[in-house]
C-alpha atoms as a PDB file:
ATOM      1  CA  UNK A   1     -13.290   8.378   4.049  1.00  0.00           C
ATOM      2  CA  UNK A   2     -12.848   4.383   3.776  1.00  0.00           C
ATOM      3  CA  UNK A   3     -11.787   2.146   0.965  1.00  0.00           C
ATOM      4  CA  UNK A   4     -10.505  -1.015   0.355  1.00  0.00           C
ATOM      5  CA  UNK A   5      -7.922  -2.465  -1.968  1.00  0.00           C
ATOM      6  CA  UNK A   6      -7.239  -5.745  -3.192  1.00  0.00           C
ATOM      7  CA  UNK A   7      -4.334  -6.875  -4.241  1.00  0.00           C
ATOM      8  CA  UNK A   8      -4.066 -10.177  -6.467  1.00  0.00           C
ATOM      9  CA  UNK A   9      -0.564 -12.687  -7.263  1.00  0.00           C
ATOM     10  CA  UNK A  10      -0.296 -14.491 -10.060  1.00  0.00           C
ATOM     11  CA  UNK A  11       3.012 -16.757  -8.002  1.00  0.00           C
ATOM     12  CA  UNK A  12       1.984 -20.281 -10.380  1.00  0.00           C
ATOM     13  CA  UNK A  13       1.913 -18.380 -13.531  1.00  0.00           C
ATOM     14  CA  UNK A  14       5.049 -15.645 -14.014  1.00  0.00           C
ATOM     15  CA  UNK A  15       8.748 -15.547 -13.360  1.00  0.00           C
ATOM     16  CA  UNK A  16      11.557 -13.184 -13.306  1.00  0.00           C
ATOM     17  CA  UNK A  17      15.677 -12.737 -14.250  1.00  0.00           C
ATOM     18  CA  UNK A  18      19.068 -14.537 -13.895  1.00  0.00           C
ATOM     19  CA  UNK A  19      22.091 -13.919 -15.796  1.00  0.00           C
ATOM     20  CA  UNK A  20      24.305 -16.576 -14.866  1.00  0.00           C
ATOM     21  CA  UNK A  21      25.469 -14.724 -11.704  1.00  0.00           C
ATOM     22  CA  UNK A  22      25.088 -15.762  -8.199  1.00  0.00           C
ATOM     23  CA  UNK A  23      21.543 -15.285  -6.960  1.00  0.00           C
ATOM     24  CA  UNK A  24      21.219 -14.405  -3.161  1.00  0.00           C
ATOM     25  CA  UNK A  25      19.782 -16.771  -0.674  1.00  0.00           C
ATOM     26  CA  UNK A  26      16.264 -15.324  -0.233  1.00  0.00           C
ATOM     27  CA  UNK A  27      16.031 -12.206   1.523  1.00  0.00           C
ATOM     28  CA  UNK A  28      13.971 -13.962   4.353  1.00  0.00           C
ATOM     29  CA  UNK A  29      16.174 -16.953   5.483  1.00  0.00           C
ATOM     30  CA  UNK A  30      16.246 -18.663   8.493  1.00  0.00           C
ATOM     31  CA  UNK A  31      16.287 -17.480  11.780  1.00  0.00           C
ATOM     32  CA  UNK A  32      13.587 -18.011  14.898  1.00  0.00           C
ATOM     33  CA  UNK A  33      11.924 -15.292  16.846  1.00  0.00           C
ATOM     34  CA  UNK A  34      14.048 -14.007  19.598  1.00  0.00           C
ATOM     35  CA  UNK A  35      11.543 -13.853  22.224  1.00  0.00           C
ATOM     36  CA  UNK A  36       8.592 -16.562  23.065  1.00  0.00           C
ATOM     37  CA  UNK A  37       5.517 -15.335  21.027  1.00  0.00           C
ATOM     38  CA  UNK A  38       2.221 -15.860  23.354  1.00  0.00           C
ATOM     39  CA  UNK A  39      -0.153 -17.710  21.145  1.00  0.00           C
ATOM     40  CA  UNK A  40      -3.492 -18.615  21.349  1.00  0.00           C
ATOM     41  CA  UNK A  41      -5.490 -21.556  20.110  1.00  0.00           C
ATOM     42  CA  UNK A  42      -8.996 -21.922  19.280  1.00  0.00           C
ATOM     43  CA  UNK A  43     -11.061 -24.044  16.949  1.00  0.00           C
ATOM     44  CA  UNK A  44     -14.134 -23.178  14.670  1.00  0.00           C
ATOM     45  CA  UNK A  45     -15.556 -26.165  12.240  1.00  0.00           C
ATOM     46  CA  UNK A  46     -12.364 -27.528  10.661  1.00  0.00           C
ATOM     47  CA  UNK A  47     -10.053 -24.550  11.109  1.00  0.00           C
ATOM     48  CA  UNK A  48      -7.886 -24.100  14.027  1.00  0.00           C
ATOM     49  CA  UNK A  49      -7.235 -20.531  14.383  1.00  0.00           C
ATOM     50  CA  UNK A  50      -3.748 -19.070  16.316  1.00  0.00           C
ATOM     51  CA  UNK A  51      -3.606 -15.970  17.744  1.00  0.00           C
ATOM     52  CA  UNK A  52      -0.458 -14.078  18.064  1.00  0.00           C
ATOM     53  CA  UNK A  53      -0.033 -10.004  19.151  1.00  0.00           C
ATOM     54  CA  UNK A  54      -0.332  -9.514  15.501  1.00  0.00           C
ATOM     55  CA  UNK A  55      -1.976 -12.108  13.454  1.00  0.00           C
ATOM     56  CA  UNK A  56      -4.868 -14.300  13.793  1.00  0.00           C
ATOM     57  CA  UNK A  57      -4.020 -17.343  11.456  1.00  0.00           C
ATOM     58  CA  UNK A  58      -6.856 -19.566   9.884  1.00  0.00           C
ATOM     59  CA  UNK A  59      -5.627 -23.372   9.132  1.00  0.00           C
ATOM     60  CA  UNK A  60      -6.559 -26.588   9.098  1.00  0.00           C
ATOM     61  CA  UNK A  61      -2.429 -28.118   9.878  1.00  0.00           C
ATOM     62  CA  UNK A  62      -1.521 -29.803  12.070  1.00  0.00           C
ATOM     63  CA  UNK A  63      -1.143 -27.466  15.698  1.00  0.00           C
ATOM     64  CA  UNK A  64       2.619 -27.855  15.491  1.00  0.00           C
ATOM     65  CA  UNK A  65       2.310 -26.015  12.131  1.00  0.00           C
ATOM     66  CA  UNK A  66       0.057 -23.582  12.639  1.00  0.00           C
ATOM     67  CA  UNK A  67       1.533 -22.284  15.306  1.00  0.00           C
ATOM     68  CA  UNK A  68       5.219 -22.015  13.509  1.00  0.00           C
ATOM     69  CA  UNK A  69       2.587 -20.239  10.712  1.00  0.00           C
ATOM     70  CA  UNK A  70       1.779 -17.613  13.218  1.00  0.00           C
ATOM     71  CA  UNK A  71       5.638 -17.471  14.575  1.00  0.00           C
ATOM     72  CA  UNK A  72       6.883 -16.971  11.271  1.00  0.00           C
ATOM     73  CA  UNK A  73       4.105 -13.960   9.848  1.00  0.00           C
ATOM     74  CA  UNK A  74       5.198 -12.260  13.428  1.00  0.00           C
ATOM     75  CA  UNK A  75       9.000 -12.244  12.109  1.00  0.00           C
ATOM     76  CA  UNK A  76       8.361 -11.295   8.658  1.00  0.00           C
ATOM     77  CA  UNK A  77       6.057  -8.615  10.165  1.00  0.00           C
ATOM     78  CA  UNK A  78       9.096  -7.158  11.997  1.00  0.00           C
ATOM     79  CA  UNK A  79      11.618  -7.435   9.722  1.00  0.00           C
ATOM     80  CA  UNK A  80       9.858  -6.132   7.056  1.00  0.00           C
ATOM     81  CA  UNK A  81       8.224  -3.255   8.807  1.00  0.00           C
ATOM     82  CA  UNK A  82      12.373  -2.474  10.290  1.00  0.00           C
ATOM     83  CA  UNK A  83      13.442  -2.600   6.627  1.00  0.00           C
ATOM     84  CA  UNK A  84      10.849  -0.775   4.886  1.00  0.00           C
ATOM     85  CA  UNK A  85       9.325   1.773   7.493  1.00  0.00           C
ATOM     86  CA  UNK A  86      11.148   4.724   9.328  1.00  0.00           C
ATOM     87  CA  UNK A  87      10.403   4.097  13.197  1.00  0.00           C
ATOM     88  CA  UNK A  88       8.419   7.802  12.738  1.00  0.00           C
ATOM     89  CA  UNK A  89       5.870   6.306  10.022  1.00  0.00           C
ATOM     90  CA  UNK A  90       4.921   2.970  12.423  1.00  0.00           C
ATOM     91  CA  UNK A  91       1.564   3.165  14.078  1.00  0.00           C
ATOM     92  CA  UNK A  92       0.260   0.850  16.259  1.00  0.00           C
ATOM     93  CA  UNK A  93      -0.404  -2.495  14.423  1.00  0.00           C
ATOM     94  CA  UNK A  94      -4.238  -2.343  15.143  1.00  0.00           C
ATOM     95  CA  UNK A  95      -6.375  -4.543  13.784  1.00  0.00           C
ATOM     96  CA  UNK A  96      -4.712  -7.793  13.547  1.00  0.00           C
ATOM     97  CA  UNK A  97      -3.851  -9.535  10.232  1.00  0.00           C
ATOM     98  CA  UNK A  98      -5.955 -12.221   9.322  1.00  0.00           C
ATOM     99  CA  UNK A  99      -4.659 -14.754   7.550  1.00  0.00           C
ATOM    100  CA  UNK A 100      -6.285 -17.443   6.055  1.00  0.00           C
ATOM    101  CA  UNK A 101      -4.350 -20.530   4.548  1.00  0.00           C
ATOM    102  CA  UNK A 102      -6.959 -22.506   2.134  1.00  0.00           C
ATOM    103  CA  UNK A 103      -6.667 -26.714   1.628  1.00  0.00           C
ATOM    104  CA  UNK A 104      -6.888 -25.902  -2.147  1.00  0.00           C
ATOM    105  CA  UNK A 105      -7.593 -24.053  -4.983  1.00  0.00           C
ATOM    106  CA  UNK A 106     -11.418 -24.499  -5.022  1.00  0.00           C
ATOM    107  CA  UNK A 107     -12.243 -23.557  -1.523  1.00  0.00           C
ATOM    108  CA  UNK A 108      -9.707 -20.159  -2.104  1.00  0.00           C
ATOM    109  CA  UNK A 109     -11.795 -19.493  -5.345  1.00  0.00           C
ATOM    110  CA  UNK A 110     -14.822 -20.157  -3.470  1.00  0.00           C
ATOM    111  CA  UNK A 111     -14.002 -18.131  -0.623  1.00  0.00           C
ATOM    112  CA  UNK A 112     -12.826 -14.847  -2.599  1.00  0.00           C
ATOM    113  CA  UNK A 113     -15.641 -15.646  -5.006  1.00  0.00           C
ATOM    114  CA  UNK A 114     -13.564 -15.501  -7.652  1.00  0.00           C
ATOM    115  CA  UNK A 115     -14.168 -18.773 -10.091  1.00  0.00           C
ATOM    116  CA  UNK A 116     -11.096 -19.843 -12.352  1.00  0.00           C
ATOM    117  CA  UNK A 117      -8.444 -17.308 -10.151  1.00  0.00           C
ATOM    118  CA  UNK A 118      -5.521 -19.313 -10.338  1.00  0.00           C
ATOM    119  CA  UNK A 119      -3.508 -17.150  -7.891  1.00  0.00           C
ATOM    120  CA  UNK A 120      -1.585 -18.494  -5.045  1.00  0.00           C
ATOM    121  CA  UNK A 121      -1.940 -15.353  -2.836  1.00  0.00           C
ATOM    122  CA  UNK A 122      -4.439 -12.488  -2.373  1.00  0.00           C
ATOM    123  CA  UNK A 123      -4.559  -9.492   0.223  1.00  0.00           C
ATOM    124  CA  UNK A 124      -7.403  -7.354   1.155  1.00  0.00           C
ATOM    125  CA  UNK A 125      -6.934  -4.390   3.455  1.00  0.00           C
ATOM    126  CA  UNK A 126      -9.352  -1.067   4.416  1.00  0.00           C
ATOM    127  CA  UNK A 127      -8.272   2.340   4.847  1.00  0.00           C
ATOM    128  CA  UNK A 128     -10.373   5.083   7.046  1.00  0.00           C
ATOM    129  CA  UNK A 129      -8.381   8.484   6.995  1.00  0.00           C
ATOM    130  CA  UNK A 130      -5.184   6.703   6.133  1.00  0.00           C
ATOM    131  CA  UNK A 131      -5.643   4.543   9.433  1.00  0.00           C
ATOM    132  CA  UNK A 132      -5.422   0.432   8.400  1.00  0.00           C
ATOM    133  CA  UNK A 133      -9.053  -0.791   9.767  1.00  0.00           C
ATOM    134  CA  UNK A 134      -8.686  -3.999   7.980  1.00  0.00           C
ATOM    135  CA  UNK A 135      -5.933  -6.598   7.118  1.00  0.00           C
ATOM    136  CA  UNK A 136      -6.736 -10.037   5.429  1.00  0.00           C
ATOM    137  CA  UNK A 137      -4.195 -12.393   3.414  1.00  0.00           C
ATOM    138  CA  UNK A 138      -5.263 -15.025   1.587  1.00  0.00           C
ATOM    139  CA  UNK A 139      -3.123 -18.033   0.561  1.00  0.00           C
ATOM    140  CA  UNK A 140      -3.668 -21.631  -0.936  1.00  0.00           C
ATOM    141  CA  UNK A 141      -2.237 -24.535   0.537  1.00  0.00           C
ATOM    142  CA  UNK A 142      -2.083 -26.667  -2.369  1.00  0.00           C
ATOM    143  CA  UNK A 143       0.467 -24.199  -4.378  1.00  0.00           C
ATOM    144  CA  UNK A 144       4.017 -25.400  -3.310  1.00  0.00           C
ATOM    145  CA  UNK A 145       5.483 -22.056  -2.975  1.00  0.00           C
ATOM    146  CA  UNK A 146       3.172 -20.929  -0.846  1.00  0.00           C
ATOM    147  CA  UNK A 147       4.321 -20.746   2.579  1.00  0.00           C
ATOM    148  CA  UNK A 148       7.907 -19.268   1.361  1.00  0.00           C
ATOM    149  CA  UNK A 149       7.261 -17.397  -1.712  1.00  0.00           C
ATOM    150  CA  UNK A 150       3.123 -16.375  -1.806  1.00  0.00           C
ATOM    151  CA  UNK A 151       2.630 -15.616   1.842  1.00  0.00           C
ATOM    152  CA  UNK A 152       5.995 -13.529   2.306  1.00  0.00           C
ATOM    153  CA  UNK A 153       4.952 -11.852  -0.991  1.00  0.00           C
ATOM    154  CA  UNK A 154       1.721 -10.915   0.583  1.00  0.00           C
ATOM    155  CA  UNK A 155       2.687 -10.132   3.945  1.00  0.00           C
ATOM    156  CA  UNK A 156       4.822  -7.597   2.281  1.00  0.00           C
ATOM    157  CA  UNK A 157       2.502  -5.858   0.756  1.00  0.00           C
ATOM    158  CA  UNK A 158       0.495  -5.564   4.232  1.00  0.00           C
ATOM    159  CA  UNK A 159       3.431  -3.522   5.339  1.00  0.00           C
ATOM    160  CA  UNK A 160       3.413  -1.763   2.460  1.00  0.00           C
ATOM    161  CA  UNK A 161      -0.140  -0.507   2.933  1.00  0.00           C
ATOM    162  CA  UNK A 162       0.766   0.589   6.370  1.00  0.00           C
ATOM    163  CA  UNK A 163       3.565   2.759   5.351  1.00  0.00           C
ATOM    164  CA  UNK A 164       1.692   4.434   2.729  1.00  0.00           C
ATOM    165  CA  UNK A 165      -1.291   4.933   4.632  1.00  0.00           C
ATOM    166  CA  UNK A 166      -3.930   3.633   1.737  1.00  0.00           C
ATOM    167  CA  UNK A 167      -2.074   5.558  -1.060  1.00  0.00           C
ATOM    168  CA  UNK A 168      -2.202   3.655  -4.115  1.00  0.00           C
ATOM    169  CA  UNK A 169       1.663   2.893  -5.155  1.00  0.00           C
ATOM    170  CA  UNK A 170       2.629   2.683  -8.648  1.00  0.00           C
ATOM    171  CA  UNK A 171       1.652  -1.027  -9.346  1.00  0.00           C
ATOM    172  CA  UNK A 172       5.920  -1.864 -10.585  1.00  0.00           C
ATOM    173  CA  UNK A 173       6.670  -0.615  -7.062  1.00  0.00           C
ATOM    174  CA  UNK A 174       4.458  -2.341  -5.358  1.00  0.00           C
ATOM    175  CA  UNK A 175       4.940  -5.603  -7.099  1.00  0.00           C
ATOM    176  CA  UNK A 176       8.563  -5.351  -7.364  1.00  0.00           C
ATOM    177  CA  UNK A 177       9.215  -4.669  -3.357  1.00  0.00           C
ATOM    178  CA  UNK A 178       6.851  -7.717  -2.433  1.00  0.00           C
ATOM    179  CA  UNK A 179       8.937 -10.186  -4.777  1.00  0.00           C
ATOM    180  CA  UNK A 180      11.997  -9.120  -3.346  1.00  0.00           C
ATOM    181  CA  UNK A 181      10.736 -11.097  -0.075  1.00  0.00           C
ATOM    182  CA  UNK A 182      10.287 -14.450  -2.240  1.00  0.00           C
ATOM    183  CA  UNK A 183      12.192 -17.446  -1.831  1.00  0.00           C
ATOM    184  CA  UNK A 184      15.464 -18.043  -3.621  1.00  0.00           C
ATOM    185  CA  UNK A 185      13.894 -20.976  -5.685  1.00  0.00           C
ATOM    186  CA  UNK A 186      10.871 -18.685  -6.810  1.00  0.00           C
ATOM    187  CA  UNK A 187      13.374 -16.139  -7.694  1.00  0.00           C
ATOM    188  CA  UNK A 188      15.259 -18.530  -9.795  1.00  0.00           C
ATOM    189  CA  UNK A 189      11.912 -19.465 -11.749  1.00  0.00           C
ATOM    190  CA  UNK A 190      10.880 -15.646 -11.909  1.00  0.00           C
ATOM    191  CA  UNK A 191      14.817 -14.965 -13.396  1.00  0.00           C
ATOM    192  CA  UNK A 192      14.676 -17.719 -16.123  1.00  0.00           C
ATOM    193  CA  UNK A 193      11.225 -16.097 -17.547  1.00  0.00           C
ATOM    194  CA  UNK A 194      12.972 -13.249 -17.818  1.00  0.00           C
ATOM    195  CA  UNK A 195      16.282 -13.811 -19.621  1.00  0.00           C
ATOM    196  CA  UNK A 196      13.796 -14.978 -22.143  1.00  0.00           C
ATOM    197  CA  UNK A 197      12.292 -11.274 -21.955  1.00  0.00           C
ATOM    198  CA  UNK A 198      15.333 -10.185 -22.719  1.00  0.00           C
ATOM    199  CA  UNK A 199      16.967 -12.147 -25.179  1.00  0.00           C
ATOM    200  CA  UNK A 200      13.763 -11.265 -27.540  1.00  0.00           C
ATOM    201  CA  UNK A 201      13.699  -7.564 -26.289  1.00  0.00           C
ATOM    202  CA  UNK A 202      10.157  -7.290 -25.646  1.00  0.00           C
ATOM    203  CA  UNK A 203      10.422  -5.551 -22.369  1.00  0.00           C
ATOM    204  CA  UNK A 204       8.834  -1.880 -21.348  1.00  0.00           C
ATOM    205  CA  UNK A 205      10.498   1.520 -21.787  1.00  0.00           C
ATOM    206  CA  UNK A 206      11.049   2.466 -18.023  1.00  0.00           C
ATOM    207  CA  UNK A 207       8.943   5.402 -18.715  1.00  0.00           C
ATOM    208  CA  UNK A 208       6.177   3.172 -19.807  1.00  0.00           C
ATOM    209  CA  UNK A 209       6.559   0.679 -16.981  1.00  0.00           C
ATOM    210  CA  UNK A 210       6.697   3.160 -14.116  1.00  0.00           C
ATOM    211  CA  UNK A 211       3.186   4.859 -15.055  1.00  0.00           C
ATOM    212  CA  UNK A 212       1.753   1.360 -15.837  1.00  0.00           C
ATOM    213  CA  UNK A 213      -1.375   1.203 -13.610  1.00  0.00           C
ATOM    214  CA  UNK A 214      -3.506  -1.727 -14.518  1.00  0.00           C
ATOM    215  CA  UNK A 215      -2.110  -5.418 -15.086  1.00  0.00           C
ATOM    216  CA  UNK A 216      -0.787  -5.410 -18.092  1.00  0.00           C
ATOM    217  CA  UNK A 217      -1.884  -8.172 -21.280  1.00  0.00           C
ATOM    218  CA  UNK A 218      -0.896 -11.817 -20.506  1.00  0.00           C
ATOM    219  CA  UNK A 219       1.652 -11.659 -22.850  1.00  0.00           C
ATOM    220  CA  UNK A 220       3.598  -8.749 -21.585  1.00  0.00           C
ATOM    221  CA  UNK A 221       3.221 -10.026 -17.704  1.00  0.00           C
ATOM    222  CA  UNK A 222       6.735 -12.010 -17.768  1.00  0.00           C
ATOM    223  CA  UNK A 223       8.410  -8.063 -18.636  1.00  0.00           C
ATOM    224  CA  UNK A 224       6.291  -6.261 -16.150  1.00  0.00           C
ATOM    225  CA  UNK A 225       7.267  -8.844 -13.424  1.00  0.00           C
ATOM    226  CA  UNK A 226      10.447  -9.206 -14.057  1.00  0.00           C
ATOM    227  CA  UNK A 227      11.325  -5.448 -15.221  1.00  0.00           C
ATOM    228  CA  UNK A 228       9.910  -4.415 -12.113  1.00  0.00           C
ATOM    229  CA  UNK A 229      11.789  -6.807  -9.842  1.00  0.00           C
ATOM    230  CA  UNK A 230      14.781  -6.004 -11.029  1.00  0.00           C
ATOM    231  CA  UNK A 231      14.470  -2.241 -11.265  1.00  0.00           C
ATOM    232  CA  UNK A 232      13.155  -1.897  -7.165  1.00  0.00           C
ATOM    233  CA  UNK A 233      16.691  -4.412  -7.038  1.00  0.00           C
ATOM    234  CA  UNK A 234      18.774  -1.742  -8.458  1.00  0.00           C
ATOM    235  CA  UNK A 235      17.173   0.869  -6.716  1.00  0.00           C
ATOM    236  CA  UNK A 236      17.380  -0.271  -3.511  1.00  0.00           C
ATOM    237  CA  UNK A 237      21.084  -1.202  -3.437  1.00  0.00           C
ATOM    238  CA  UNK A 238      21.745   2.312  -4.533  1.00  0.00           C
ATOM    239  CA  UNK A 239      19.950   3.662  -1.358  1.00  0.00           C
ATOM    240  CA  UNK A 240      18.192   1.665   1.496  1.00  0.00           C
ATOM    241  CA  UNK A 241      14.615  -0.243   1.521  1.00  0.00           C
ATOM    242  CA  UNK A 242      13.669   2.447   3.805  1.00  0.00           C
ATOM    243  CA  UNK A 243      14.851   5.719   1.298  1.00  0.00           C
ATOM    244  CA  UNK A 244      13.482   3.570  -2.076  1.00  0.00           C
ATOM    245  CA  UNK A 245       9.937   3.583  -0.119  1.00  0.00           C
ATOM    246  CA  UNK A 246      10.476   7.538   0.539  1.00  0.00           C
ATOM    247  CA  UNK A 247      11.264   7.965  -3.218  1.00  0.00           C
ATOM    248  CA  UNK A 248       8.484   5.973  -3.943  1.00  0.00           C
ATOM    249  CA  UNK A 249       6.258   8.290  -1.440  1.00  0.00           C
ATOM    250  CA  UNK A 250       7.914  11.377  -3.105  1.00  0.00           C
ATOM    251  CA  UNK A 251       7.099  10.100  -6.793  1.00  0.00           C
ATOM    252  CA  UNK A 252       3.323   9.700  -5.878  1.00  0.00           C
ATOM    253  CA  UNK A 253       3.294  13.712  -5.058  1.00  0.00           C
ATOM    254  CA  UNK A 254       5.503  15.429  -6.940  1.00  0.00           C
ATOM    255  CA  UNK A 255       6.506  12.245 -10.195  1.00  0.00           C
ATOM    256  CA  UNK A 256       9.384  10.060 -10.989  1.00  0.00           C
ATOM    257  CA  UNK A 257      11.024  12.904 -12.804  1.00  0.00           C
ATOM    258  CA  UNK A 258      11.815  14.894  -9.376  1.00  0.00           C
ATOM    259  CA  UNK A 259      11.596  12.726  -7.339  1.00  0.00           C
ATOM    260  CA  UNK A 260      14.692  10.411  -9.528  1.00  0.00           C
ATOM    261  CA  UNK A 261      16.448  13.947  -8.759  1.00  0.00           C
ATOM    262  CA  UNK A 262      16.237  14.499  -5.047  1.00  0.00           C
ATOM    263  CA  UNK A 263      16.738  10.727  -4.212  1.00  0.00           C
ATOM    264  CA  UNK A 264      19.060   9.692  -6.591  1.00  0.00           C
ATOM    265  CA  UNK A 265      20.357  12.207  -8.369  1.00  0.00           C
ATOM    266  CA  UNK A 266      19.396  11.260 -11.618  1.00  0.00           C
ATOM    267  CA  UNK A 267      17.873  13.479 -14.274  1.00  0.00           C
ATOM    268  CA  UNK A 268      14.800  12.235 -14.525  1.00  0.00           C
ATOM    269  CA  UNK A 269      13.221   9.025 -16.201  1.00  0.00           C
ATOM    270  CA  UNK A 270      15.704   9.679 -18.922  1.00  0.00           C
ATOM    271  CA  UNK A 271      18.447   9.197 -17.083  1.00  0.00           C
ATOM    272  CA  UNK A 272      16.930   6.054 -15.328  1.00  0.00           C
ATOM    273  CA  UNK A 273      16.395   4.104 -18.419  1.00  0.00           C
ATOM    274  CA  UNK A 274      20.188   4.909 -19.458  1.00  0.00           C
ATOM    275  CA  UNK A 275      21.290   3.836 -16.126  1.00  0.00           C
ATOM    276  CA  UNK A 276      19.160   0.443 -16.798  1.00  0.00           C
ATOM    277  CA  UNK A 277      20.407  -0.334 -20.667  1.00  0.00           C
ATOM    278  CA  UNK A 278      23.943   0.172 -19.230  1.00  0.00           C
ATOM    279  CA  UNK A 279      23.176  -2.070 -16.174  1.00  0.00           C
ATOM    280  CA  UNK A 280      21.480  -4.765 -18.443  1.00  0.00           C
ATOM    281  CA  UNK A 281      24.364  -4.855 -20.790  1.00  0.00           C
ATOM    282  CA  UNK A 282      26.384  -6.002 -18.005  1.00  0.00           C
ATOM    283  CA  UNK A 283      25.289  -9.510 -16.786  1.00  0.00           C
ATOM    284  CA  UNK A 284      28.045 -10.252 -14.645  1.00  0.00           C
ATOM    285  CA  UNK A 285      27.211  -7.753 -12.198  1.00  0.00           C
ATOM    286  CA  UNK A 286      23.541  -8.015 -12.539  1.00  0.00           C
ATOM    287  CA  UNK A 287      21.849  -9.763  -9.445  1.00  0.00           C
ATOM    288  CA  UNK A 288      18.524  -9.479  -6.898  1.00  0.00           C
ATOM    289  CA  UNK A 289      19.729  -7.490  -3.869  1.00  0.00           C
ATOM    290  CA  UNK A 290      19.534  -9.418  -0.435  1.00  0.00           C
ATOM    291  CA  UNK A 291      17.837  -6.998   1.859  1.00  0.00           C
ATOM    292  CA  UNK A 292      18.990  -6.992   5.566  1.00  0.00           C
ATOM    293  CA  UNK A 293      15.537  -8.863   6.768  1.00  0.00           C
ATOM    294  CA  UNK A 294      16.617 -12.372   7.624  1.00  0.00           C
ATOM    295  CA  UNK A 295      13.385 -14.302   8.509  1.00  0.00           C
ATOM    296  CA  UNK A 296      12.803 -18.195   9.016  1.00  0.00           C
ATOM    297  CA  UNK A 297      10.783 -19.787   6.210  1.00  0.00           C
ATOM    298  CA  UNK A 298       6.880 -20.782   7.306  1.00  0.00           C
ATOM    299  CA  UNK A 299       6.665 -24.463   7.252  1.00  0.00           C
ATOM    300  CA  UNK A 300       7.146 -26.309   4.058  1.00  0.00           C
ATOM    301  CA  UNK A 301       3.617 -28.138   4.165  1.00  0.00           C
ATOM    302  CA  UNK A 302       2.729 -30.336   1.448  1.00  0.00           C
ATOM    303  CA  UNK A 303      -0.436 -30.790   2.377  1.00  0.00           C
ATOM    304  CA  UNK A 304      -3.388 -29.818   4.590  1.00  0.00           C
ATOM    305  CA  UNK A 305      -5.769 -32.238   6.430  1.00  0.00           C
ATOM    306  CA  UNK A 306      -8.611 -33.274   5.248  1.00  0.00           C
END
């Protein structure tokens, strides 16, 4: 059987929490590839397109930056699928990724046919059996988080799809492991939306945002974000990336109720939304955690040629 999922950002319109407290330099900081990455170059119309083991990348930057594009989407890759897959669950990464970066927000709308979509990211991918058959990010150049905030974002929910073989995740889970690999700046705006959250108390019962399945009203989108960012935050630091993605697994088959038992020992959803009132009431100790997935930033491009 084959499907396909899409999977939509809204990076230019929501944001998420800081209480005053040190925020962690973005999960994905610098670092280069340790080994040359062969990479080819070839040229259709406007676009140059590099090709990497991994990743054919769509662009029209300069060659210098497309290639570091292509560099950079090979370490995330890596470090995300080391972080967030057992070596076990990893198949063979077959098809590539395609990624596409857009000059601006017309030709992105255009291209996903989607007319007034004000997202900075998008990712498509096809399932047959469980087995990827098809990967495709799309990102737009003229966002200025895109290259370290929209694209990482994306890219980790590529891995994501691999690891769960198709399965639809619970859309907090999903969301909230993919802004975990966001810049530190986007963080920042994502925390300041949601101190505001906070302060007027409009955010979800945990029981309500964990069964939450399609994207909730505009005006309860700064809670879901931010709720769910900072629950897969505490989550993780109680376990690993790798044993919050087999909770998450476990959830899907058997719910949060058992599953919040075996993994965590926690009685249930109950005890989870205890757990978060007493965590929330605590500022000083509240803060994203930095996963152990240091990648170097894409290129900070300002702007594409013409």
């Amino acid at each position: 059987m084959k499907w396909m999922t899409h999977l939509t950002c809204w990076f230019s319109l929501f944001g998420l929490f800081s209480f005053g407290s040190a925020l962690a330099e973005s999960p994905i900081a610098n670092s280069s590839p340790s080994q040359p990455i062969p990479l080819t170059l070839k040229t259709s119309g406007p676009w140059k397109i590099i090709e990497s083991p991994n990743f054919r990348c769509w662009s029209q930057l300069p060659e210098a930056e497309a290639r570091q594009l292509t560099e950079s989407c090979e370490a995330w890759r890596s470090r995300l699928r080391t972080a967030w897959i057992t070596e076990a669950d990893r198949a063979d990464w077959s098809p590539k990724c395609e990624v596409y970066v857009h000059a601006n927000q017309p030709a992105y709308n255009q291209t996903l046919r989607r007319p007034g979509d004000a997202s900075v990211g998008s990712t498509s991918m096809n399932f047959d059996q469980g087995r990827t058959v098809y990967r495709r990010i799309d990102v737009r150049a003229d966002a200025s988080d895109w290259s370290n905030a929209a694209l990482p974002h994306e890219l980790t929910h590529v891995v994501l799809g691999e690891r769960f073989g198709g399965h639809a995740l619970p859309r907090w889970a999903d969301e909230g492991i993919a802004m975990l690999s966001e810049s530190a700046e986007k963080h920042r705006e994502r925390l300041e939306n949601f101190q505001g959250v906070l302060t007027t108390r409009t955010t979800f019962k945990i029981s309500d945002l964990v069964t939450t399945k399609g994207m909730p009203a505009p005006h309860l989108r700064d809670a879901f974000y931010g709720q769910s960012l900072a629950l897969s935050s505490l989550l993780v630091r109680k376990s690993t990336p790798a044993k919050f993605a087999d909770f998450i697994e476990e959830s899907i088959r058997i719910g949060h109720d058992q599953a919040l038992k075996n993994h965590y020992s926690l009685n249930g959803v109950t005890a989870l939304q205890q757990e978060w009132n007493d965590w929330v009431k605590q500022p000083q100790s509240v803060s994203f955690v930095s996963l152990p997935i240091q990648v170097g930033k894409t290129p900070a491009v300002a702007a594409m040629l013409e």
